[in-house]
Protein backbone atom coordinates (compact mmCIF):
# COMPACT_ATOMS: atom_id res chain seq x y z
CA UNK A 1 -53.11 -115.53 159.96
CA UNK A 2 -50.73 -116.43 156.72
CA UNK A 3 -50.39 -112.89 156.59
CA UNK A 4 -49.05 -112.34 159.90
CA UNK A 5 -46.92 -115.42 159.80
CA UNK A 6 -45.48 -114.46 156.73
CA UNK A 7 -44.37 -111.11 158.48
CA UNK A 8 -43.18 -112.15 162.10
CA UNK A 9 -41.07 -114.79 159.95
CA UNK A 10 -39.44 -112.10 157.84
CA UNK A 11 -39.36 -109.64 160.40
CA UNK A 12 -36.73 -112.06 162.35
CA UNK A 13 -34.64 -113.24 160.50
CA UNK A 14 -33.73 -110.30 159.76
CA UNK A 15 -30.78 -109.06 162.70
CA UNK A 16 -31.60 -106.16 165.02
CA UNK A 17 -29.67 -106.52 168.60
CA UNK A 18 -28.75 -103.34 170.01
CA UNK A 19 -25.70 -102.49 171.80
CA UNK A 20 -25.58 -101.08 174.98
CA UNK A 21 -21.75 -99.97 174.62
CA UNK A 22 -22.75 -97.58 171.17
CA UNK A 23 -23.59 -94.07 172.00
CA UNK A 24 -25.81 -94.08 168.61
CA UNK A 25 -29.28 -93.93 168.05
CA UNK A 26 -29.83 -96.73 166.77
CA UNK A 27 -27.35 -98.33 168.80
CA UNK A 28 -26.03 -100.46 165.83
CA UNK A 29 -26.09 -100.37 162.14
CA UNK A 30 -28.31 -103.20 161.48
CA UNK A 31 -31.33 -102.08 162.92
CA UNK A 32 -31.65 -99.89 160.14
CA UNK A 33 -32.34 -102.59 157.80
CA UNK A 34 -35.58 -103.73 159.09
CA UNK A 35 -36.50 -100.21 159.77
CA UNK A 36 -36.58 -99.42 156.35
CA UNK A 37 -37.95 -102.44 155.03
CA UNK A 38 -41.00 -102.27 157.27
CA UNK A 39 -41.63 -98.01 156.10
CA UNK A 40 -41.87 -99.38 152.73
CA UNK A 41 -44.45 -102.03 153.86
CA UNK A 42 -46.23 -98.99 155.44
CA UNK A 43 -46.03 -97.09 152.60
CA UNK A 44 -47.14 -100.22 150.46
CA UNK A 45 -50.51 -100.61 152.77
CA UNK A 46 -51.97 -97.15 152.08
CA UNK A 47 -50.30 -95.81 155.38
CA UNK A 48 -50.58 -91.80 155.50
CA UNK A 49 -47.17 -89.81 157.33
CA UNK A 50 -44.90 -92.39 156.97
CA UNK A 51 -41.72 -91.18 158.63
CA UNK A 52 -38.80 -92.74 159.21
CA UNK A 53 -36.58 -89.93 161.00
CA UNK A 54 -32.72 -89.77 161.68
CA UNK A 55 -32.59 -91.40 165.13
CA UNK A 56 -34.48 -94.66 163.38
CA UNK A 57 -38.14 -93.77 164.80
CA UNK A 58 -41.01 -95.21 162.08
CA UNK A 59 -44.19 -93.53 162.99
CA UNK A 60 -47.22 -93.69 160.18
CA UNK A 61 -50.97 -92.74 160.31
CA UNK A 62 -54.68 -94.37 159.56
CA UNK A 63 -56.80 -91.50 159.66
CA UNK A 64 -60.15 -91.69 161.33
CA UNK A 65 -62.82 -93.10 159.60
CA UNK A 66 -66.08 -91.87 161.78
CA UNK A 67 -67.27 -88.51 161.40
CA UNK A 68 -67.78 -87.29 165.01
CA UNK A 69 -64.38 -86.32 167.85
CA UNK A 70 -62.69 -89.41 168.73
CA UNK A 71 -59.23 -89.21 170.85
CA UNK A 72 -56.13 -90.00 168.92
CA UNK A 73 -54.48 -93.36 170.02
CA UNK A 74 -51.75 -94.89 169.37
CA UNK A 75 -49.72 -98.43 169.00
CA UNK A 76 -46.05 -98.96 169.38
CA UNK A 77 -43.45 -101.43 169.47
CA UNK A 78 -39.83 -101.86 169.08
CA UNK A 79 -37.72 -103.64 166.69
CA UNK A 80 -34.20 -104.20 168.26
CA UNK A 81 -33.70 -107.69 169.93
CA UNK A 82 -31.92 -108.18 173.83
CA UNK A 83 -28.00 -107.93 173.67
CA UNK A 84 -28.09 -111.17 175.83
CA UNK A 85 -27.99 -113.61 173.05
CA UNK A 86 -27.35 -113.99 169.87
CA UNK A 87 -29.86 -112.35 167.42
CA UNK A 88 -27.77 -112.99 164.17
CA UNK A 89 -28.84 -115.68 161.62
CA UNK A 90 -32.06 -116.12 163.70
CA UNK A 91 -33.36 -119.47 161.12
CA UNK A 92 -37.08 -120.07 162.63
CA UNK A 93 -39.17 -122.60 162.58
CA UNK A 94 -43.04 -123.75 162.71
CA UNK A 95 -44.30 -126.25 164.80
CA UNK A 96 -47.87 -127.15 163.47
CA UNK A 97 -50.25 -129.06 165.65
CA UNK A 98 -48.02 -129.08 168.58
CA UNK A 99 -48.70 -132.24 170.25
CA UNK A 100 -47.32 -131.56 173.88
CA UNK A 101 -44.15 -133.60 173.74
CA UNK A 102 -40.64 -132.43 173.50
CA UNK A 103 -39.13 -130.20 170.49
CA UNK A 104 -35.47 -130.98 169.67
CA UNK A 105 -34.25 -127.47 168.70
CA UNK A 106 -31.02 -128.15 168.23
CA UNK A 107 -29.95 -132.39 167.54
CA UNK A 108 -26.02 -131.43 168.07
CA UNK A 109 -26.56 -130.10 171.07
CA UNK A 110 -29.61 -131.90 172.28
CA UNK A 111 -30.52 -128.58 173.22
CA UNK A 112 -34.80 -129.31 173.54
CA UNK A 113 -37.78 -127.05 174.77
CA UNK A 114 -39.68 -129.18 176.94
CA UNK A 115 -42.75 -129.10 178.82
CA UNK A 116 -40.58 -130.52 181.76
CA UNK A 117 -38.71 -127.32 182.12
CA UNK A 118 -41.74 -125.16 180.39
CA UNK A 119 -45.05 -126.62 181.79
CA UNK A 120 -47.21 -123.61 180.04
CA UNK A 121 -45.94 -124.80 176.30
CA UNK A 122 -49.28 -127.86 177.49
CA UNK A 123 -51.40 -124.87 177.06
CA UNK A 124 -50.52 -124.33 173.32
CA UNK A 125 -51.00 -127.90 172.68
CA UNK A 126 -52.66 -128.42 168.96
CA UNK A 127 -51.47 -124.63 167.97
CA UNK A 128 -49.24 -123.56 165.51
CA UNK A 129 -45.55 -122.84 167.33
CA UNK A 130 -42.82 -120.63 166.16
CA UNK A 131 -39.48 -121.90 167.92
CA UNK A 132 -35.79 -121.14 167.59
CA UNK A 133 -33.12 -123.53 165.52
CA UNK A 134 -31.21 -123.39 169.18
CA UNK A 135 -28.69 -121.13 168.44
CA UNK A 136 -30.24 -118.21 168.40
CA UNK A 137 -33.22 -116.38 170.17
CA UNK A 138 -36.18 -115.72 168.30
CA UNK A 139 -37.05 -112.10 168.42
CA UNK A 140 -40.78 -112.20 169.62
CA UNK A 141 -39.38 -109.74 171.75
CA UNK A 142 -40.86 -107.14 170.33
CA UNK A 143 -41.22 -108.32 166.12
CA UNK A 144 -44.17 -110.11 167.50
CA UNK A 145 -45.71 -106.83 168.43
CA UNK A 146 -44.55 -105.21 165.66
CA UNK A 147 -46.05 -108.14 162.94
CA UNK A 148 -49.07 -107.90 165.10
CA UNK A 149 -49.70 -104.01 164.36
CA UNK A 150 -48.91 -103.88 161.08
CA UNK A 151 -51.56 -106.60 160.42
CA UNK A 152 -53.81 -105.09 162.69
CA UNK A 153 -53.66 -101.95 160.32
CA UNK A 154 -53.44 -103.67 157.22
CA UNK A 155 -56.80 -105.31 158.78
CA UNK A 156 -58.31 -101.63 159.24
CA UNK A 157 -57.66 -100.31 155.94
CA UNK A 158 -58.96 -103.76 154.16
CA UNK A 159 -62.35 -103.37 156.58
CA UNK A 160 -63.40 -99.90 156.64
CA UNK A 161 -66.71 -100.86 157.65
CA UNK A 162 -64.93 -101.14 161.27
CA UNK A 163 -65.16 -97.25 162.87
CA UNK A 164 -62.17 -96.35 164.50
CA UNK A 165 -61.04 -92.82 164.96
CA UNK A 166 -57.12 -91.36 163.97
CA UNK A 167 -54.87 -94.00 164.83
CA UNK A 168 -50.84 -93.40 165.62
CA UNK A 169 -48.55 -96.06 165.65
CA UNK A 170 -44.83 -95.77 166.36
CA UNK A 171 -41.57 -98.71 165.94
CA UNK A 172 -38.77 -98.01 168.03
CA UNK A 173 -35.07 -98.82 168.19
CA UNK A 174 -33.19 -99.54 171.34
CA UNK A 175 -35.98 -100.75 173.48
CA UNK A 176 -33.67 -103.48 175.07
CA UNK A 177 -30.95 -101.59 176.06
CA UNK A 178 -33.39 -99.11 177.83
CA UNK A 179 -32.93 -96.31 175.49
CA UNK A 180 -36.32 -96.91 173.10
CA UNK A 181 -38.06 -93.81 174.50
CA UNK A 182 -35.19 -91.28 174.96
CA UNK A 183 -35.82 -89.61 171.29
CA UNK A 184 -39.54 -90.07 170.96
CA UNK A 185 -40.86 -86.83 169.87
CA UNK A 186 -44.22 -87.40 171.97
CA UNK A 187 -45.80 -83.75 170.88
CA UNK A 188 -45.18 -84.86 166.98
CA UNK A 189 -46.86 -88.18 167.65
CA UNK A 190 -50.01 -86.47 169.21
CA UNK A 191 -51.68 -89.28 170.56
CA UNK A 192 -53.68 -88.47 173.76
CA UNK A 193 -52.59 -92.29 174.70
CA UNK A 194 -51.24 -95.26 173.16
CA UNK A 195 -50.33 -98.99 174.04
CA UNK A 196 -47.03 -100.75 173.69
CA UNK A 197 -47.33 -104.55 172.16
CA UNK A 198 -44.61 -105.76 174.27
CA UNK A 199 -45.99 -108.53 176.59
CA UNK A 200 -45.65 -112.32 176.92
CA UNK A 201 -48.40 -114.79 177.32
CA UNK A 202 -51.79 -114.53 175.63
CA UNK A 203 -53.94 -112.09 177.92
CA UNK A 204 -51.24 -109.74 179.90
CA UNK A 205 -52.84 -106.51 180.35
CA UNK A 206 -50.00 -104.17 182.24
CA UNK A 207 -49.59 -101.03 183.87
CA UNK A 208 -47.04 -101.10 186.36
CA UNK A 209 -43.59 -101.79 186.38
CA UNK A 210 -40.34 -102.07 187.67
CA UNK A 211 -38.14 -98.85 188.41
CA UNK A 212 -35.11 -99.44 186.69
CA UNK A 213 -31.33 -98.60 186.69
CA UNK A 214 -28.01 -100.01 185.12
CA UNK A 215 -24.72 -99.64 187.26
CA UNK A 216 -20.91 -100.20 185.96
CA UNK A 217 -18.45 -100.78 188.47
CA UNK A 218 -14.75 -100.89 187.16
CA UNK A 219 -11.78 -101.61 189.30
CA UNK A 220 -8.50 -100.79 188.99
CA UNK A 221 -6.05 -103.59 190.99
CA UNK A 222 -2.11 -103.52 190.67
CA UNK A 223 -0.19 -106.99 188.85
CA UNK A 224 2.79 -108.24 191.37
CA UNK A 225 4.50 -111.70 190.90
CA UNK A 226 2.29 -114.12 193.15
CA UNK A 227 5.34 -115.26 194.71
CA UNK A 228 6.39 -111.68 195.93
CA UNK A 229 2.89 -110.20 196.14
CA UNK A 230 2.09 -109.79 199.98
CA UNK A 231 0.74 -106.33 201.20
CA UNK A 232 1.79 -105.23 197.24
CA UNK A 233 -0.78 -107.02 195.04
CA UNK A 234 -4.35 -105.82 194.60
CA UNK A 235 -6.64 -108.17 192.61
CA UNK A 236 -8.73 -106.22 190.57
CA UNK A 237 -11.03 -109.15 189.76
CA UNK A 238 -11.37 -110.76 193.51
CA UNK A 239 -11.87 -107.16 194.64
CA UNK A 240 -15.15 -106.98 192.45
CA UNK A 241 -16.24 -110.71 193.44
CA UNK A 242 -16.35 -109.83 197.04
CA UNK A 243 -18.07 -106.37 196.28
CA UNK A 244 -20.83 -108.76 194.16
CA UNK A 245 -21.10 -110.97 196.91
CA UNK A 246 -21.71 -108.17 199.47
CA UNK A 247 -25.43 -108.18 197.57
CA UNK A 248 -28.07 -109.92 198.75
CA UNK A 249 -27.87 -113.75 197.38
CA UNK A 250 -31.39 -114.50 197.32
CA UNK A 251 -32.26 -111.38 195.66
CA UNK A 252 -31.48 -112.28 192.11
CA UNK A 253 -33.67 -112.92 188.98
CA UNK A 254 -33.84 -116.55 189.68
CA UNK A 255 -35.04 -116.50 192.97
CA UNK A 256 -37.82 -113.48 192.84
CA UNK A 257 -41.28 -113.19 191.17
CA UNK A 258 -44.49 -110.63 191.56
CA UNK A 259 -43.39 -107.56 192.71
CA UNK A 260 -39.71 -108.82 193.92
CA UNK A 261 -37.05 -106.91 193.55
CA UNK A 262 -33.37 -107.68 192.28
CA UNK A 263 -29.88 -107.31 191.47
CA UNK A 264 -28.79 -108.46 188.54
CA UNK A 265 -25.63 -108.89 187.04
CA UNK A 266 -24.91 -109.06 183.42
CA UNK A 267 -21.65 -108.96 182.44
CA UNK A 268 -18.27 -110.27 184.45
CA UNK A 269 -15.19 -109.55 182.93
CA UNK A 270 -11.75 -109.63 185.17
CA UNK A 271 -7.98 -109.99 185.39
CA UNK A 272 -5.36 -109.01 188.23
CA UNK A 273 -4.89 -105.54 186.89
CA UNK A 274 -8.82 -104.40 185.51
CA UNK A 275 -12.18 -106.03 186.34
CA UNK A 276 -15.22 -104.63 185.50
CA UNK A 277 -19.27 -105.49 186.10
CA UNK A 278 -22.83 -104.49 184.18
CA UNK A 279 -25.88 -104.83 186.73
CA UNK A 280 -29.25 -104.41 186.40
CA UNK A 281 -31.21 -102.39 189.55
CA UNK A 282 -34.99 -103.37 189.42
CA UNK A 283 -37.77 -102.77 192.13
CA UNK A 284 -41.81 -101.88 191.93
CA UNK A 285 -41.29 -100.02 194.68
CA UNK A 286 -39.84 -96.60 194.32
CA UNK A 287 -38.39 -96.22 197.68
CA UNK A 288 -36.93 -100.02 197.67
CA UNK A 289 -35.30 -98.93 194.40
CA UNK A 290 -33.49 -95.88 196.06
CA UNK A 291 -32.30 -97.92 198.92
CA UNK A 292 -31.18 -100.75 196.25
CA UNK A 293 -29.00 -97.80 194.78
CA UNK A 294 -27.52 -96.34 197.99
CA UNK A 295 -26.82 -100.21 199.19
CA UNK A 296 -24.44 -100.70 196.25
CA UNK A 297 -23.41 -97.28 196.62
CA UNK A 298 -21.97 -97.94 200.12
CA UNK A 299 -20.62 -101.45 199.40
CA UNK A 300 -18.34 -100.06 196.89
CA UNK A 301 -17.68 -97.51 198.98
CA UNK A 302 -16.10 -99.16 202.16
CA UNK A 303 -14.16 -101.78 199.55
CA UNK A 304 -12.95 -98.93 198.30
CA UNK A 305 -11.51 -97.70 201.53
CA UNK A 306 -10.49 -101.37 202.40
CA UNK A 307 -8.93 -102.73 199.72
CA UNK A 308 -6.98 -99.37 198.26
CA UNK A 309 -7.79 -99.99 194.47
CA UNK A 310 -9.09 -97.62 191.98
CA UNK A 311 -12.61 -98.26 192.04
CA UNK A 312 -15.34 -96.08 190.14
CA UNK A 313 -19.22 -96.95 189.72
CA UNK A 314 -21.42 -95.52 187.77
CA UNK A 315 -25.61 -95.82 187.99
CA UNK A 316 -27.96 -94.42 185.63
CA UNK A 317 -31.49 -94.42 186.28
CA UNK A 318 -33.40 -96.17 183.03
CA UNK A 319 -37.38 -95.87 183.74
CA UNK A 320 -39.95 -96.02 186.54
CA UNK A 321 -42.92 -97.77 187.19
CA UNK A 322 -45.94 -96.14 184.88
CA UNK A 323 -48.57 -96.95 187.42
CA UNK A 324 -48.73 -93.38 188.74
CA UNK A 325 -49.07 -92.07 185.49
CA UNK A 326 -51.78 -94.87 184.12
CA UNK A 327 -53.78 -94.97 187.42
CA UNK A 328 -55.35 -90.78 186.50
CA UNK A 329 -56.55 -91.95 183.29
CA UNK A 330 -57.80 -95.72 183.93
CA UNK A 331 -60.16 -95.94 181.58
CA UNK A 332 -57.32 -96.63 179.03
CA UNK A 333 -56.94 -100.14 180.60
CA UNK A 334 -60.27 -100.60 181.05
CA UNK A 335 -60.99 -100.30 177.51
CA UNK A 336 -58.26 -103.06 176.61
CA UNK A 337 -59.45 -105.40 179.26
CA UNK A 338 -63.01 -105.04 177.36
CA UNK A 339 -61.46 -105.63 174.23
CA UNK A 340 -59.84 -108.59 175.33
CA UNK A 341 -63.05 -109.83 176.88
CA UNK A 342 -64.95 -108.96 173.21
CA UNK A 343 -62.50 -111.40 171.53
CA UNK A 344 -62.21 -114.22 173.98
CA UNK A 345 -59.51 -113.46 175.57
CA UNK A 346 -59.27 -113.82 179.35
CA UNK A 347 -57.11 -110.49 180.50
CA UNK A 348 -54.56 -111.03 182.83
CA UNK A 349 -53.39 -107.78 184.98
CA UNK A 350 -50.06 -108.36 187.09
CA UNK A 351 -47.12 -105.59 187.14
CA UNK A 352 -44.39 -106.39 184.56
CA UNK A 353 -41.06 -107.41 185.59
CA UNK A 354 -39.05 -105.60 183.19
CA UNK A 355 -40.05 -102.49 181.62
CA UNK A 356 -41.36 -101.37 178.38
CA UNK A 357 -40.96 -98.34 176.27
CA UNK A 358 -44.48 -97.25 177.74
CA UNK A 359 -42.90 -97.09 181.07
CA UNK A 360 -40.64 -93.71 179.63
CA UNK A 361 -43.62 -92.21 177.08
CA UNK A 362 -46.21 -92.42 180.59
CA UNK A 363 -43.19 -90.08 182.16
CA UNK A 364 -42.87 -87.92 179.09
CA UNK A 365 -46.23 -87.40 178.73
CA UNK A 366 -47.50 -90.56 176.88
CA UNK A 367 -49.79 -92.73 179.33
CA UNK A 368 -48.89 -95.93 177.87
CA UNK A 369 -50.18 -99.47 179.02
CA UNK A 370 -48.94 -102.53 177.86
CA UNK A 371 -50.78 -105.26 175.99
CA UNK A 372 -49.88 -108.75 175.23
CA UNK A 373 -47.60 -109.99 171.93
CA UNK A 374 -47.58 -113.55 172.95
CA UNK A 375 -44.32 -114.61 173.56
CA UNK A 376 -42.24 -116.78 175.92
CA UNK A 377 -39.23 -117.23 177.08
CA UNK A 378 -37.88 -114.37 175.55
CA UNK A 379 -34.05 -113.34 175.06
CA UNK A 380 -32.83 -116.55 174.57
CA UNK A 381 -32.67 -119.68 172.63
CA UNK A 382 -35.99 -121.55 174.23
CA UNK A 383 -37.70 -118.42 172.90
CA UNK A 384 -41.03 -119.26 171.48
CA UNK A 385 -44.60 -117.76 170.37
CA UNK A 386 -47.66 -119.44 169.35
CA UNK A 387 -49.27 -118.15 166.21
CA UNK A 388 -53.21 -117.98 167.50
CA UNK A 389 -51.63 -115.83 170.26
CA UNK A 390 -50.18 -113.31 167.52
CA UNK A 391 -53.39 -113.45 166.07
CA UNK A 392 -55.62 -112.62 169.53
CA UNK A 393 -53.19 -109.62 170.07
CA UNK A 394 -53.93 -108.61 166.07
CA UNK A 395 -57.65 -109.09 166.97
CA UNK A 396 -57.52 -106.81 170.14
CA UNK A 397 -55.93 -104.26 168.67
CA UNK A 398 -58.64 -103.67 166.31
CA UNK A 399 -61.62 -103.82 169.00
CA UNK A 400 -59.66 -101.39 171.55
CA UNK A 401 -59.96 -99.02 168.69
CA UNK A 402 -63.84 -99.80 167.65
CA UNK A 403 -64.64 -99.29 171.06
CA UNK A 404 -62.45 -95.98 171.66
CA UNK A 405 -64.61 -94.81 168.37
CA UNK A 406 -67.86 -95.72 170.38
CA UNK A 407 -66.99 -94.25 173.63
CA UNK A 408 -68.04 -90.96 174.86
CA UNK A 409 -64.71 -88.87 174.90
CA UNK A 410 -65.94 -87.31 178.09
CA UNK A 411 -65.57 -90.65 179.73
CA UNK A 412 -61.66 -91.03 179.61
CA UNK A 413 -60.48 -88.79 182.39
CA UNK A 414 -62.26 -91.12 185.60
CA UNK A 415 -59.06 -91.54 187.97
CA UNK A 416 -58.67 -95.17 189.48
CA UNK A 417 -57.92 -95.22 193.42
């Protein structure tokens, strides 16, 4: 547990936000720092393939240690934090015993994480808490997963008595700006499956989620003197507000849960002459999500027609929901739920609302579940993870790949209806 303290805590403050308006891979300089620091720590714990290639993808390998076939698995997470808050100067800090009451994060601000606003932080009560300062988020989002995989191998290699067969595991840039699968060489990876460390609370098991697409609208208005502006003038920003509000109100992150779908928007930038919006498309359903798409499609459309400014949109499909991909080969979640089960952990299934980079690998070839890191509250300054969660995850990650070693390898192609 030290250990994997001592390496979530280094892992964040160390700065890794991506940038959804780079055209690199990785999407910003900085990543690179924590990519290389964590290949030497692979290197340093007796890792074998350590590779660290040109587009900032860490992959390593634990060779088997049983003597008979045992599919190849693998473990992944990514290392880039969400664009939506700060992730510079991230200063952590530990909680120990939490006692249930409020935690002043920030005293200038009286910016606190409460219970009253968080009821589920009462289920944590006497645990060990990493929190924010209040200025920053945390980056649980994924370093949790990543601290949690690197100490499940470091676990592995200090325990060989465990059997497990070859074991893959992969850290990824660019996760949160939807990118953190577009360069993964699956074939050179060569697991026959693998599992993302990506989830929130203690016990998510996941294999569906949302379809997902990111849409730019930019309008073009035309700057006249208010006092002279009739039937001359065209607002660029009021044009976009009344395209916005031609969405569905209630249909928004705030207002949905389950399987809900939304619009979301992201950024809001406007004066008379340019305005411009970044929206997230999300829906389980596949045909929902195409009729989400040709709904925004049509209201820019006719205010296009109506108003006479320039107005151009632009939607680019991101991922869609693994489930159809998972569901042929469902002993893969099967075997996590019994892992969970092994170490006490009570599995939770429910789709994800958000995506993960197992949601691209299923589609490229990679059926990819995902599995629990333990944090809350992620991408913003209430961000939070309990430390006994971290350590469940670590602990899981080693019994899903005892019991892959024990399985017959016959058993993993029974298809779920």
């Amino acid at each position: 547990m030290k250990d994997l303290l001592g390496r979530f805590l280094r892992y964040v403050r160390i700065h890794t936000t991506s940038d959804p308006n780079s055209a690199s891979c990785p999407s910003t300089d900085w990543q690179w720092d924590l990519a290389r620091l964590l290949e030497k720590e692979l290197k340093a714990l007796g890792m074998e393939e350590v590779s660290l290639d040109a587009n900032g993808y860490l992959t390593a390998t634990l060779p088997a240690n049983v003597p008979h076939p045992v599919p190849v698995i693998g473990f992944i997470s990514h290392y880039d934090t969400s664009p939506d808050y700060s992730g510079k100067g991230v200063n952590p800090r530990v909680i120990e015993n939490y006692d249930g009451s409020d935690i002043i994060l920030h005293p200038e601000t009286q910016r606190v994480l409460s219970p009253k606003d968080f009821p589920e932080l009462l289920a944590y009560k006497g645990q060990q808490l990493v929190v924010t300062d209040g200025t920053t988020l945390l980056g649980a989002d994924d370093k949790a997963g990543v601290a949690e995989i690197v100490t499940a191998m470091d676990w592995l290699i200090q325990n060989p008595e465990i059997p497990h067969g070859k074991i893959r595991i992969c850290f990824t840039p660019d996760e949160e700006i939807g990118r953190g699968a577009h360069l993964f060489d699956v074939e050179a990876f060569g697991a026959a499956w693998a599992y993302t460390l990506d989830g929130s609370q203690i016990g998510e098991l996941e294999y569906e989620n949302f379809n997902a697409a990111g849409a730019r609208i930019e309008v073009t208005g035309k700057s006249v003197h208010p006092g002279y502006a009739k039937g001359k003038m065209i607002n660029a920003g009021r044009v976009l507000q009344q395209m916005l509000n031609g969405l569905p109100q209630r249909e928004v992150p705030e207002h949905t849960s389950g399987r809900e779908g939304f619009f979301h928007v992201q950024e809001f930038q406007a004066t008379i002459e340019k305005a411009t919006a970044r929206l997230l498309i999300r829906d389980h359903d596949r045909e929902s999500f195409e009729n989400r798409k040709s709904r925004l499609e049509a209201i820019v459309a006719s205010h296009k027609e109506a108003t006479g400014a320039g107005i151009v949109l632009e939607i680019e499909d991101q991922y869609y929901n693994m489930k159809e991909k998972i569901m042929p080969v469902f002993p893969i979640v099967e075997v996590a739920e019994e892992a969970m089960e092994a170490c006490g952990v009570k599995p939770i299934i429910k789709p994800i609302r958000g995506g993960t980079d197992g949601s691209q690998l299923s589609f490229m070839g990679l059926p990819c579940p995902n599995i629990f890191a333990g944090g809350h509250n992620f991408h913003g300054p209430y961000e939070y993870v309990p430390v006994e969660s971290m350590q469940k995850a670590v602990e899981v990650v080693v019994k899903i790949c005892e019991l892959t070693a024990a399985k017959d390898p016959s058993s993993w192609k029974k298809q779920k209806k």
